[in-house]
C-alpha atoms as a PDB file:
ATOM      1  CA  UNK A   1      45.633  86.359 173.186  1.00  0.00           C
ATOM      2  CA  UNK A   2      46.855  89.829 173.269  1.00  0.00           C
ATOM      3  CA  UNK A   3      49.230  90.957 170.662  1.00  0.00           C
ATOM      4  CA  UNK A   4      51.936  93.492 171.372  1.00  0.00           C
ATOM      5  CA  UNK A   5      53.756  95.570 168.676  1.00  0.00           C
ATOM      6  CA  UNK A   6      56.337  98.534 169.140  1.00  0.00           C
ATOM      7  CA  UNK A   7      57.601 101.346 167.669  1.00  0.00           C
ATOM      8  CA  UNK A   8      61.386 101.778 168.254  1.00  0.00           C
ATOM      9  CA  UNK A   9      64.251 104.689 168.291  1.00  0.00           C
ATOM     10  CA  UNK A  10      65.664 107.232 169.914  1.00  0.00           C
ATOM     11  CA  UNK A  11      64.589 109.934 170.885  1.00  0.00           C
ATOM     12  CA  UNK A  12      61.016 108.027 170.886  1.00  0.00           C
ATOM     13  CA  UNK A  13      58.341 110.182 173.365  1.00  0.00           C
ATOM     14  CA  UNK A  14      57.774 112.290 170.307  1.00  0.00           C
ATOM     15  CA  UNK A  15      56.468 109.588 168.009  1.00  0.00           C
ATOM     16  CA  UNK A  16      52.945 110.256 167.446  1.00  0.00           C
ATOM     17  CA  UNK A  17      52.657 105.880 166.107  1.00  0.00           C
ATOM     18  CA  UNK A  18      51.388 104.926 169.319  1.00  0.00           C
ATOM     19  CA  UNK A  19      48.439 107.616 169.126  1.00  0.00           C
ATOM     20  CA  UNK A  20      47.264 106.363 165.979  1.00  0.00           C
ATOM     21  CA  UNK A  21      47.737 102.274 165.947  1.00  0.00           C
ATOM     22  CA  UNK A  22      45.973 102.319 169.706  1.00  0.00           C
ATOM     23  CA  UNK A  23      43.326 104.386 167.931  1.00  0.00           C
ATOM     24  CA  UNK A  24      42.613 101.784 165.242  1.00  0.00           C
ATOM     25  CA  UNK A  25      43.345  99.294 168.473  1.00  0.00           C
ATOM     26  CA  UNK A  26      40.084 100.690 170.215  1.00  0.00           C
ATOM     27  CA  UNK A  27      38.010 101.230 167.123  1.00  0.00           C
ATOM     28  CA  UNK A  28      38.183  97.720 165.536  1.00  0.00           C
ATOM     29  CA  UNK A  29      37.925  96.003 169.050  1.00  0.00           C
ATOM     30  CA  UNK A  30      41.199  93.915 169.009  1.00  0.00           C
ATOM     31  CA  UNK A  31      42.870  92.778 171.738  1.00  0.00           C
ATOM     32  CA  UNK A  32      46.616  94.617 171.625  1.00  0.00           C
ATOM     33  CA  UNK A  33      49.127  96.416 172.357  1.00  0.00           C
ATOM     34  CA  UNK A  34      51.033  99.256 170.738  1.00  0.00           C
ATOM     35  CA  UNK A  35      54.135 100.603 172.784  1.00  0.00           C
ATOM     36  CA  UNK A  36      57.076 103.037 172.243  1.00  0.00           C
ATOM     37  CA  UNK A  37      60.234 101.648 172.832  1.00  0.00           C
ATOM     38  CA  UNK A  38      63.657 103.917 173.375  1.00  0.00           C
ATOM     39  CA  UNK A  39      66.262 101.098 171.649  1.00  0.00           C
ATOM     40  CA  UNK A  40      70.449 102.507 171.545  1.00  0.00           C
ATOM     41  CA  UNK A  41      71.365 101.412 168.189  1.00  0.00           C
ATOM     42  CA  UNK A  42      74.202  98.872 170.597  1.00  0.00           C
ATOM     43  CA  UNK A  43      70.964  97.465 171.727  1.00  0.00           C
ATOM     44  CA  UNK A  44      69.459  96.824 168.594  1.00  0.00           C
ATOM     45  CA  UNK A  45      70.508  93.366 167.874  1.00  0.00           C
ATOM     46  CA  UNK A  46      69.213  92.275 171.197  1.00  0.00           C
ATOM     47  CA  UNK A  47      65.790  93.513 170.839  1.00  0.00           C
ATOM     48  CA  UNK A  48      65.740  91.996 167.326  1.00  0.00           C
ATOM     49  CA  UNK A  49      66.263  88.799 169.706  1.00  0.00           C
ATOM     50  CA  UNK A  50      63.364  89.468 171.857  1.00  0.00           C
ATOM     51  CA  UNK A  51      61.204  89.545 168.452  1.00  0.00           C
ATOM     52  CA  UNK A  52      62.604  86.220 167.277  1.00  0.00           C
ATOM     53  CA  UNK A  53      62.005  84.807 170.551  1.00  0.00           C
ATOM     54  CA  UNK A  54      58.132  86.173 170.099  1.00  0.00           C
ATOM     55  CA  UNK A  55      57.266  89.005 172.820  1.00  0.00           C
ATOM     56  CA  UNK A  56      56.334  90.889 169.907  1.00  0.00           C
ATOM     57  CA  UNK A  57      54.246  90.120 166.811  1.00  0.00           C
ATOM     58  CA  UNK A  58      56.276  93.537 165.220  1.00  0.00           C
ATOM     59  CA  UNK A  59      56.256  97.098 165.045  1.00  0.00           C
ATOM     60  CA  UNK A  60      57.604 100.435 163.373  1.00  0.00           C
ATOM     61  CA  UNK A  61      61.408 101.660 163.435  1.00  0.00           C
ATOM     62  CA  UNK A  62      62.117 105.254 163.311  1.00  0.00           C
ATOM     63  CA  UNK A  63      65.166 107.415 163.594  1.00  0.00           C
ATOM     64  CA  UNK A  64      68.027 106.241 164.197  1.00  0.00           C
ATOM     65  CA  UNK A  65      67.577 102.637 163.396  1.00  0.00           C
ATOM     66  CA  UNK A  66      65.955 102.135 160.065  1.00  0.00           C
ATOM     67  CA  UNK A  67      69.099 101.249 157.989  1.00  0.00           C
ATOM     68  CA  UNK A  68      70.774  98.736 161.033  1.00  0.00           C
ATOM     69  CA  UNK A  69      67.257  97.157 161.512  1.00  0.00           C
ATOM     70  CA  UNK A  70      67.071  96.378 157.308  1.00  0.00           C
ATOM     71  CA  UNK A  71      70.816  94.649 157.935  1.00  0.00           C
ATOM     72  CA  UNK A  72      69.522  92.749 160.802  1.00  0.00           C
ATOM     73  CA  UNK A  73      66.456  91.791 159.761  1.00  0.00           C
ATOM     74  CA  UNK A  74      66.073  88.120 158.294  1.00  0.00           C
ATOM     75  CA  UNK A  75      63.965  88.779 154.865  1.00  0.00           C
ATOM     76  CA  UNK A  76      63.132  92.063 152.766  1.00  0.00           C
ATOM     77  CA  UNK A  77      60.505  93.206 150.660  1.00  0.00           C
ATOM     78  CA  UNK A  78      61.531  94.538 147.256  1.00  0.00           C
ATOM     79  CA  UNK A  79      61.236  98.159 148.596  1.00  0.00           C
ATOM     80  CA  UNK A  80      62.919  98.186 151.641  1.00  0.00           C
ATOM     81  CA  UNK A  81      65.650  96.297 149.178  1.00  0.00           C
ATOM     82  CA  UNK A  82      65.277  99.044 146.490  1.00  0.00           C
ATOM     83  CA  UNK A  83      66.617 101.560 149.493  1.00  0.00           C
ATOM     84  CA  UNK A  84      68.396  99.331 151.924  1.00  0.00           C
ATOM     85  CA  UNK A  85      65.990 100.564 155.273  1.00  0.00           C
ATOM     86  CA  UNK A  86      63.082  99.651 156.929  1.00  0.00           C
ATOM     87  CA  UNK A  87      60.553 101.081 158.892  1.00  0.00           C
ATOM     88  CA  UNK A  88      58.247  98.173 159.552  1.00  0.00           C
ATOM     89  CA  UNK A  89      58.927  94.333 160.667  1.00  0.00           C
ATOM     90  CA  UNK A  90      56.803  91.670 160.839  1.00  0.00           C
ATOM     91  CA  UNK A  91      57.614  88.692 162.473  1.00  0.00           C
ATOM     92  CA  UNK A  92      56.950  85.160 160.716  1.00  0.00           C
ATOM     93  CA  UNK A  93      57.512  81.656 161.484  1.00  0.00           C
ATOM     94  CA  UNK A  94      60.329  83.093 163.928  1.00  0.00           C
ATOM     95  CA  UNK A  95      61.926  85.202 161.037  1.00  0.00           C
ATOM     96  CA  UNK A  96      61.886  88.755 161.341  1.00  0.00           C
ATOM     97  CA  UNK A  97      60.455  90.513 157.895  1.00  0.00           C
ATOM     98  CA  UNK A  98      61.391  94.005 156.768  1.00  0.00           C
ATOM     99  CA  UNK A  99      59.235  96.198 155.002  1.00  0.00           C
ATOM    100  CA  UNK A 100      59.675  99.642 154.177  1.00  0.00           C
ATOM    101  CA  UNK A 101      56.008 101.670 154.091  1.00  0.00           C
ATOM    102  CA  UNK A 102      56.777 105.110 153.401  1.00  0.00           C
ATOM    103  CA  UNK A 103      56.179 105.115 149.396  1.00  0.00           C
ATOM    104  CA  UNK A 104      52.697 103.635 150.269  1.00  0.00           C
ATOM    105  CA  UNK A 105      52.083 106.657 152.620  1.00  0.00           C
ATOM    106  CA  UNK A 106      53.316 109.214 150.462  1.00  0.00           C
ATOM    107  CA  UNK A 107      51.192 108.005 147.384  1.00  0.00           C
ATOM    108  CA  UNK A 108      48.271 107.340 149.268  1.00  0.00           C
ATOM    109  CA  UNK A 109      48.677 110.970 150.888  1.00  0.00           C
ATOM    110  CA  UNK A 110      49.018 112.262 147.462  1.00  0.00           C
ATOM    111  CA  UNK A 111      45.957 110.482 145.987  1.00  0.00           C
ATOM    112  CA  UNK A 112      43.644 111.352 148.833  1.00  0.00           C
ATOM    113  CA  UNK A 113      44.814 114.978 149.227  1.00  0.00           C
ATOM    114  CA  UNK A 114      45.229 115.769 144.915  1.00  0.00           C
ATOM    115  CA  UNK A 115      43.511 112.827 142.926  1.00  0.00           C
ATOM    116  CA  UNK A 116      44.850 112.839 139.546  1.00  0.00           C
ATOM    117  CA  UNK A 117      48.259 114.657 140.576  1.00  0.00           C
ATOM    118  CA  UNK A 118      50.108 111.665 138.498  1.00  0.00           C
ATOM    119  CA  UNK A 119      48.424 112.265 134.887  1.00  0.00           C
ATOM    120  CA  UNK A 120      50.930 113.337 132.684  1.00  0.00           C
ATOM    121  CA  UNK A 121      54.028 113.385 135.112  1.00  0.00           C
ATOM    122  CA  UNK A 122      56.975 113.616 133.812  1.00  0.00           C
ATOM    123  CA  UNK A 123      59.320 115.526 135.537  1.00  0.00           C
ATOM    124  CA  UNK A 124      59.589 115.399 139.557  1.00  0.00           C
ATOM    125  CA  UNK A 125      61.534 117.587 141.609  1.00  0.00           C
ATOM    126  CA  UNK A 126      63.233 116.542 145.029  1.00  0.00           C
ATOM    127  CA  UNK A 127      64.798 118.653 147.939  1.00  0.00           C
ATOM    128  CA  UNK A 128      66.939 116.864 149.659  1.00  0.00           C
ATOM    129  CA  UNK A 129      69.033 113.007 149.370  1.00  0.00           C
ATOM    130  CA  UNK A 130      68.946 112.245 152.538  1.00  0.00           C
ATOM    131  CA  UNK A 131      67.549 108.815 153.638  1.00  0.00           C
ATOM    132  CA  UNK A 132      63.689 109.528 152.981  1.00  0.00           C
ATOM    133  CA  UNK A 133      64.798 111.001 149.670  1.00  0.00           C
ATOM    134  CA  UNK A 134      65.288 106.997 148.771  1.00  0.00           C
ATOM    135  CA  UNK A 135      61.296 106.005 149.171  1.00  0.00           C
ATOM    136  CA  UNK A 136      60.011 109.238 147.461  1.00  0.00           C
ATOM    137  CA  UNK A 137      62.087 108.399 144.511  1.00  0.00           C
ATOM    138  CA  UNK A 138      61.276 105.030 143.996  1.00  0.00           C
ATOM    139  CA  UNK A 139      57.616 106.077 144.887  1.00  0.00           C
ATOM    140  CA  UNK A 140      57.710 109.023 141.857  1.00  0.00           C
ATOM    141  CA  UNK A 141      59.578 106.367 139.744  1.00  0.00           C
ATOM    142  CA  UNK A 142      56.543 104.003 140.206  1.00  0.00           C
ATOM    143  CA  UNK A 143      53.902 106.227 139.299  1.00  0.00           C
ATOM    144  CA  UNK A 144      55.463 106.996 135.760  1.00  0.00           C
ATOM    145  CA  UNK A 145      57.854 110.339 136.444  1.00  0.00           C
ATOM    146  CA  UNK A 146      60.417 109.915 133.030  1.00  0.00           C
ATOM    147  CA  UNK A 147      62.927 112.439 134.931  1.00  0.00           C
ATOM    148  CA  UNK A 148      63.896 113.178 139.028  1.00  0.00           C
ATOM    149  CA  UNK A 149      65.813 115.742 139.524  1.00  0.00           C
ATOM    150  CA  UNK A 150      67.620 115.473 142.716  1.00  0.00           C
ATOM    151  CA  UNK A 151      68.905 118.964 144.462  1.00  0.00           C
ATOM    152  CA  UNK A 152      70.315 119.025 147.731  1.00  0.00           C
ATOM    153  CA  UNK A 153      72.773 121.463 149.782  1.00  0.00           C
ATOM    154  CA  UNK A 154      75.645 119.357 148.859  1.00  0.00           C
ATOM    155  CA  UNK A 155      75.270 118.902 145.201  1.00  0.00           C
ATOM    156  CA  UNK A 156      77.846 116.008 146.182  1.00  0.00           C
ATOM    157  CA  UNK A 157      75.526 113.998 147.666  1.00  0.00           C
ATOM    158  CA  UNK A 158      72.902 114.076 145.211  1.00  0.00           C
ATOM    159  CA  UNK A 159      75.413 112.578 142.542  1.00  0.00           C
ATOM    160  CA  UNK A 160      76.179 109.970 144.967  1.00  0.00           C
ATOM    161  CA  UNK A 161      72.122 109.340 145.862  1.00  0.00           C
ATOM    162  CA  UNK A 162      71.812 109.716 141.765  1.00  0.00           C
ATOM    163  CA  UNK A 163      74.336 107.010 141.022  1.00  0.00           C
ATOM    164  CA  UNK A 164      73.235 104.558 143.642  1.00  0.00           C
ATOM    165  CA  UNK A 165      69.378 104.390 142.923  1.00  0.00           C
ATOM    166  CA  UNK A 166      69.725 104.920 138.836  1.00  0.00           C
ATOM    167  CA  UNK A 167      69.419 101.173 138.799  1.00  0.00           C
ATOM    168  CA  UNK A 168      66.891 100.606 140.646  1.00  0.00           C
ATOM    169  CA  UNK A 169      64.275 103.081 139.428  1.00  0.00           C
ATOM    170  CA  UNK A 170      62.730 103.884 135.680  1.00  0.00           C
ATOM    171  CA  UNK A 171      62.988 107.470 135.998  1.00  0.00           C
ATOM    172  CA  UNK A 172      66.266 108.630 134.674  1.00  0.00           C
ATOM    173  CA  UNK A 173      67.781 110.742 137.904  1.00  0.00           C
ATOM    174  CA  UNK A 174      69.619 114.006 137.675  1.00  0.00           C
ATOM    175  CA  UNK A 175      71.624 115.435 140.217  1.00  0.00           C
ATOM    176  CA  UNK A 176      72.177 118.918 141.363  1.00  0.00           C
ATOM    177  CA  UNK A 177      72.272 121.775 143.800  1.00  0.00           C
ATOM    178  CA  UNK A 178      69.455 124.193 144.831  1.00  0.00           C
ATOM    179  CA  UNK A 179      71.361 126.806 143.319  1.00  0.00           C
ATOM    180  CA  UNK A 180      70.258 124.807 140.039  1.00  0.00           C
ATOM    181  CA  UNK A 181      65.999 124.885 140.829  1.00  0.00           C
ATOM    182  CA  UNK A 182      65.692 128.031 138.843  1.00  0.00           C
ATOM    183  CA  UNK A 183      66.511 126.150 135.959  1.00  0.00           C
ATOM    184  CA  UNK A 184      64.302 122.799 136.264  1.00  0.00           C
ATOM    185  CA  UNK A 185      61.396 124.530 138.097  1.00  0.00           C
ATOM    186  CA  UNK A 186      59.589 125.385 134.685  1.00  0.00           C
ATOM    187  CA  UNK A 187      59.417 122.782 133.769  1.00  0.00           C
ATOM    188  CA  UNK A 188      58.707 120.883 137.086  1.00  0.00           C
ATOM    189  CA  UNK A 189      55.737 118.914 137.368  1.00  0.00           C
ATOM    190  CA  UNK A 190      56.004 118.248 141.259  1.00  0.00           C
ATOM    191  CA  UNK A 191      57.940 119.385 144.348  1.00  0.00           C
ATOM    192  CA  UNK A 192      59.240 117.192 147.323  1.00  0.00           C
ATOM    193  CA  UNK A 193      61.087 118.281 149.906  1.00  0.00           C
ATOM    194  CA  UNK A 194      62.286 115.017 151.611  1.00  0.00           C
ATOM    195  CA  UNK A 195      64.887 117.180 154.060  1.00  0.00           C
ATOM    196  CA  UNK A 196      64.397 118.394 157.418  1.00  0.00           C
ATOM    197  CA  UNK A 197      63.985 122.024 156.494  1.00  0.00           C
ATOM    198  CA  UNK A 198      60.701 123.545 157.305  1.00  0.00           C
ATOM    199  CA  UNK A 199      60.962 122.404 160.862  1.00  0.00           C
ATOM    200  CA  UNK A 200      60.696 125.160 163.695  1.00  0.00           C
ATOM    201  CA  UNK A 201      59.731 127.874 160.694  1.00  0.00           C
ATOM    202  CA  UNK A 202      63.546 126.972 158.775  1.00  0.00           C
ATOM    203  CA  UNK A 203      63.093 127.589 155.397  1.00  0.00           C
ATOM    204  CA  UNK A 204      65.346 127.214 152.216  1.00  0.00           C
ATOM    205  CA  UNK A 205      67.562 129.529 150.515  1.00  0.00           C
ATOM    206  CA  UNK A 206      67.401 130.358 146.564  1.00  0.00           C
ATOM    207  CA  UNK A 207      64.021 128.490 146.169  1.00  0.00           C
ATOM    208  CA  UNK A 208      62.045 130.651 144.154  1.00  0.00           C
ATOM    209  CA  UNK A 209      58.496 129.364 144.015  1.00  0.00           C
ATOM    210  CA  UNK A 210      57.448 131.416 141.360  1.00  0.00           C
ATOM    211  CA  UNK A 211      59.574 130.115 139.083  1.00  0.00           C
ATOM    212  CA  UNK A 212      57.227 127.303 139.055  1.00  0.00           C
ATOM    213  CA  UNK A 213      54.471 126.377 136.347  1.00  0.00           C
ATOM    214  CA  UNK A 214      51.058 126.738 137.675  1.00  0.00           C
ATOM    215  CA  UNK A 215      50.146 123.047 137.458  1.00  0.00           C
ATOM    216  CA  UNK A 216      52.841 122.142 139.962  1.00  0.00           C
ATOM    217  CA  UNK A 217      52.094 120.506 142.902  1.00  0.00           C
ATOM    218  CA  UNK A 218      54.394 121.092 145.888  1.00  0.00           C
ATOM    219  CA  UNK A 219      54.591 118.750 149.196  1.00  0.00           C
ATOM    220  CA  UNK A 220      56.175 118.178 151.651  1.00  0.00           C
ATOM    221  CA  UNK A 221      56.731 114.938 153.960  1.00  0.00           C
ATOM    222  CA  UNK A 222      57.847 117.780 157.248  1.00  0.00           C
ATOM    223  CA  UNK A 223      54.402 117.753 158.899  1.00  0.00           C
ATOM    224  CA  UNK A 224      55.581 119.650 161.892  1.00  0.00           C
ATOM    225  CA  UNK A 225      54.292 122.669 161.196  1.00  0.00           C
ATOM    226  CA  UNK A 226      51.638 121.213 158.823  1.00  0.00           C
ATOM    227  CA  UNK A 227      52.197 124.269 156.472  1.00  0.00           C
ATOM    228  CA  UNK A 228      55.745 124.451 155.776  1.00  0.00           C
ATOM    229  CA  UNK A 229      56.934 127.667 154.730  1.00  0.00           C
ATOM    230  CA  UNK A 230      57.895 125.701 151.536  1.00  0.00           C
ATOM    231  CA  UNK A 231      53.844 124.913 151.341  1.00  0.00           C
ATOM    232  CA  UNK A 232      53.151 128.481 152.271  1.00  0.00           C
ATOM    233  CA  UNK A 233      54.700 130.048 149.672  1.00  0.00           C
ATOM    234  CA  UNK A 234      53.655 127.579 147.397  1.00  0.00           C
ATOM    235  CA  UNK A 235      49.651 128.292 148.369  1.00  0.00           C
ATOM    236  CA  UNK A 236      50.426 131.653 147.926  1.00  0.00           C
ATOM    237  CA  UNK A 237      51.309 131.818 144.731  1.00  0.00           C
ATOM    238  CA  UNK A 238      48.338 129.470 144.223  1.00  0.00           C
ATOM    239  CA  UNK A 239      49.591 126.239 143.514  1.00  0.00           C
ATOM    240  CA  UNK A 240      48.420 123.299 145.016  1.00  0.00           C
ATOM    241  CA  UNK A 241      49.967 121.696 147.862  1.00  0.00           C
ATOM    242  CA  UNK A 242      49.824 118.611 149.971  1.00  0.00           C
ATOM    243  CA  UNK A 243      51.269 118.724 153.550  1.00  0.00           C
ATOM    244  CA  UNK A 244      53.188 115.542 155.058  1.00  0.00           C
ATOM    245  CA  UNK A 245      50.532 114.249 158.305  1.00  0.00           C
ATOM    246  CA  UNK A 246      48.877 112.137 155.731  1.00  0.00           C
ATOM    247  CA  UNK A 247      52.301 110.233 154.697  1.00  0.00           C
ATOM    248  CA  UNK A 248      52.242 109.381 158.652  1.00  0.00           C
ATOM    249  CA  UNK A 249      49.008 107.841 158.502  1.00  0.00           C
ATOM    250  CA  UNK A 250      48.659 106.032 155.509  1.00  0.00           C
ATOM    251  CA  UNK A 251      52.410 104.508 155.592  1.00  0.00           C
ATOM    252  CA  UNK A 252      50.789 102.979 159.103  1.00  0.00           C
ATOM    253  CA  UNK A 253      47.939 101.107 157.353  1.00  0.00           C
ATOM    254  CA  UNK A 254      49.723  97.648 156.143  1.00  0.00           C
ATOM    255  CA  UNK A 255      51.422  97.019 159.690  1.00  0.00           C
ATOM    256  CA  UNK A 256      48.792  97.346 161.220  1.00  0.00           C
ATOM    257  CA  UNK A 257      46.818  95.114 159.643  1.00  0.00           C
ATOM    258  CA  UNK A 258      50.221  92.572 159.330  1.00  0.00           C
ATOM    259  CA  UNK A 259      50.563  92.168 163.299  1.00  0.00           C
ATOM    260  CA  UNK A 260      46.914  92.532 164.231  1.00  0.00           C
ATOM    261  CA  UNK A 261      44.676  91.265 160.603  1.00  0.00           C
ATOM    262  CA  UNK A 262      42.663  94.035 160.114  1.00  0.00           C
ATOM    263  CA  UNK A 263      43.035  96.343 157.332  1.00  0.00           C
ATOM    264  CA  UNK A 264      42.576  99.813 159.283  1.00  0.00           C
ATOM    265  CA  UNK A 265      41.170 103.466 157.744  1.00  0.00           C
ATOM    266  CA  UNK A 266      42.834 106.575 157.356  1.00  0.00           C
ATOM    267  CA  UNK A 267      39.536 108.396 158.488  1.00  0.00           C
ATOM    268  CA  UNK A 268      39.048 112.165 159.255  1.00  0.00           C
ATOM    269  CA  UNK A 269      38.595 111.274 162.565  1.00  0.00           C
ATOM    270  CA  UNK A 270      42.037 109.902 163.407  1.00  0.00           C
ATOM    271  CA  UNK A 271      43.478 113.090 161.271  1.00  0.00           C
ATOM    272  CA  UNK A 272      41.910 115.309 163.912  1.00  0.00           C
ATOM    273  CA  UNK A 273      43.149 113.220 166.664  1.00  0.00           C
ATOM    274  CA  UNK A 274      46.598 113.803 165.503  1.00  0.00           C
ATOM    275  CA  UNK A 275      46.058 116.924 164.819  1.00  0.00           C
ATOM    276  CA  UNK A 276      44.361 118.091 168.547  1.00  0.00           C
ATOM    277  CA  UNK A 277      47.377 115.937 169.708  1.00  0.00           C
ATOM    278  CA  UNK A 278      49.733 118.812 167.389  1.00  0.00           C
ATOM    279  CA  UNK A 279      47.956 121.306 169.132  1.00  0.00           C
ATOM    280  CA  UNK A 280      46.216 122.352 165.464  1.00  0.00           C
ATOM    281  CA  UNK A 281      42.681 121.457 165.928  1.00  0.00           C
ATOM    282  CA  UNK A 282      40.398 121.528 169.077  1.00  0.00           C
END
């Protein structure tokens, strides 16, 4: 019997999901299907129906649906919980399960791309508390950071990010602005930027990467460009960075094998199918 799963939002032609899960789809030899699916967040509840009722086994949820799908869903895991979204469901016994997958892509990016890059952490900084800003934090948190430092435009809404996840997460957060990374960047261990800057060449203002110690790694989860200008001036003042196409792989892996029970690879060769698809590689 064929299985179908979906990936869901809108806009939704520019998710590159459907690219890698038929990959793994023709690789492994299983009978599926992976499709994307433009849902209006009015229609939302009614697809969630059309799950329930079993045309799909589940699938992915992107922008802008991640926080309604969480609320509609039926049961959470303790991270989607943690950060109240979800960007994978699974459907069981008619009940639809939410699961959110992007700390397990952005640690598994960061241990294939910089093994060892969480010895001796201590203090993480993040650009940006938006909603991915959530996962990364709980993801630092996990891997033993004593201190995230949370800077964002609107120093505002880092307090409010700050106050909301404190109890949910080891790491004691601090709040700020960018105007304050020249005063926790020597001391800074790693650099996030969870925002949407470094998109179409945008870069940030007042973020001096030499300000940095020379063990810091910088990343980014942007991944289009793959080399930020963030990451760019990062490798050019020779630190080590980590760009964001392998948090798009890896956070695929465990729905994957949840709708279609096989534990896929993150291989080179799917990479450099993504990244011919980008236009990087030919």
């Amino acid at each position: 019997m064929t299985r179908h799963a979906f990936v869901i939002g809108q806009p939704i032609a520019h998710s590159r999901s459907p690219l890698i899960h038929r990959h793994w789809l023709q690789v492994y030899e299983i009978a599926g299907e992976y499709d994307p699916i433009e849902v209006t967040p009015e229609g939302l509840p009614d697809f969630f129906a059309r799950i329930r009722a079993g045309e799909f086994v589940g699938g992915n949820v992107t922008l802008p649906h991640k926080e309604q799908a969480w609320a509609l869903a039926d049961t959470h895991d303790p991270a989607s919980r943690a950060i109240a979204a979800a960007n994978t469901l699974v459907l069981k016994a008619g009940q639809i399960h939410a699961s959110n997958t992007d700390h397990i892509g952005f640690l598994a990016n960061l241990d294939d791309r910089a093994p060892g890059w969480d010895e001796n952490l201590e203090t993480a900084v993040v650009l940006g508390a938006g909603g991915a800003s959530r996962a990364i934090i709980a993801a630092l948190s996990a891997r033993g950071a004593r201190t995230i430092r949370i800077l964002n435009r609107t120093p505002a809404r880092a307090g409010a990010l700050a106050a909301e996840m404190q109890d949910k997460t080891a790491a004691r957060l601090s709040p700020g602005g960018l105007d304050d990374f020249a005063g926790v960047a020597p001391n800074t261990d790693i650099l996030v930027n969870t925002s949407t800057i470094g998109m179409h060449g945008t870069r940030f203002e007042g973020i001096d990467i030499a300000a940095l110690p020379s063990h810091a790694l910088v990343t980014d989860i942007v991944y289009t460009p793959l080399v930020t200008p963030l990451l760019a001036d990062a490798a050019a003042h020779g630190l080590r960075i980590v760009d964001g196409l392998g948090m798009l792989l890896h956070q695929a892996v465990p729905g994957f094998e949840a709708w279609f029970g096989t534990r896929p690879e993150v291989t080179p060769a799917l990479r450099a199918l993504v990244e011919k698809d980008m236009g990087l590689a030919g």
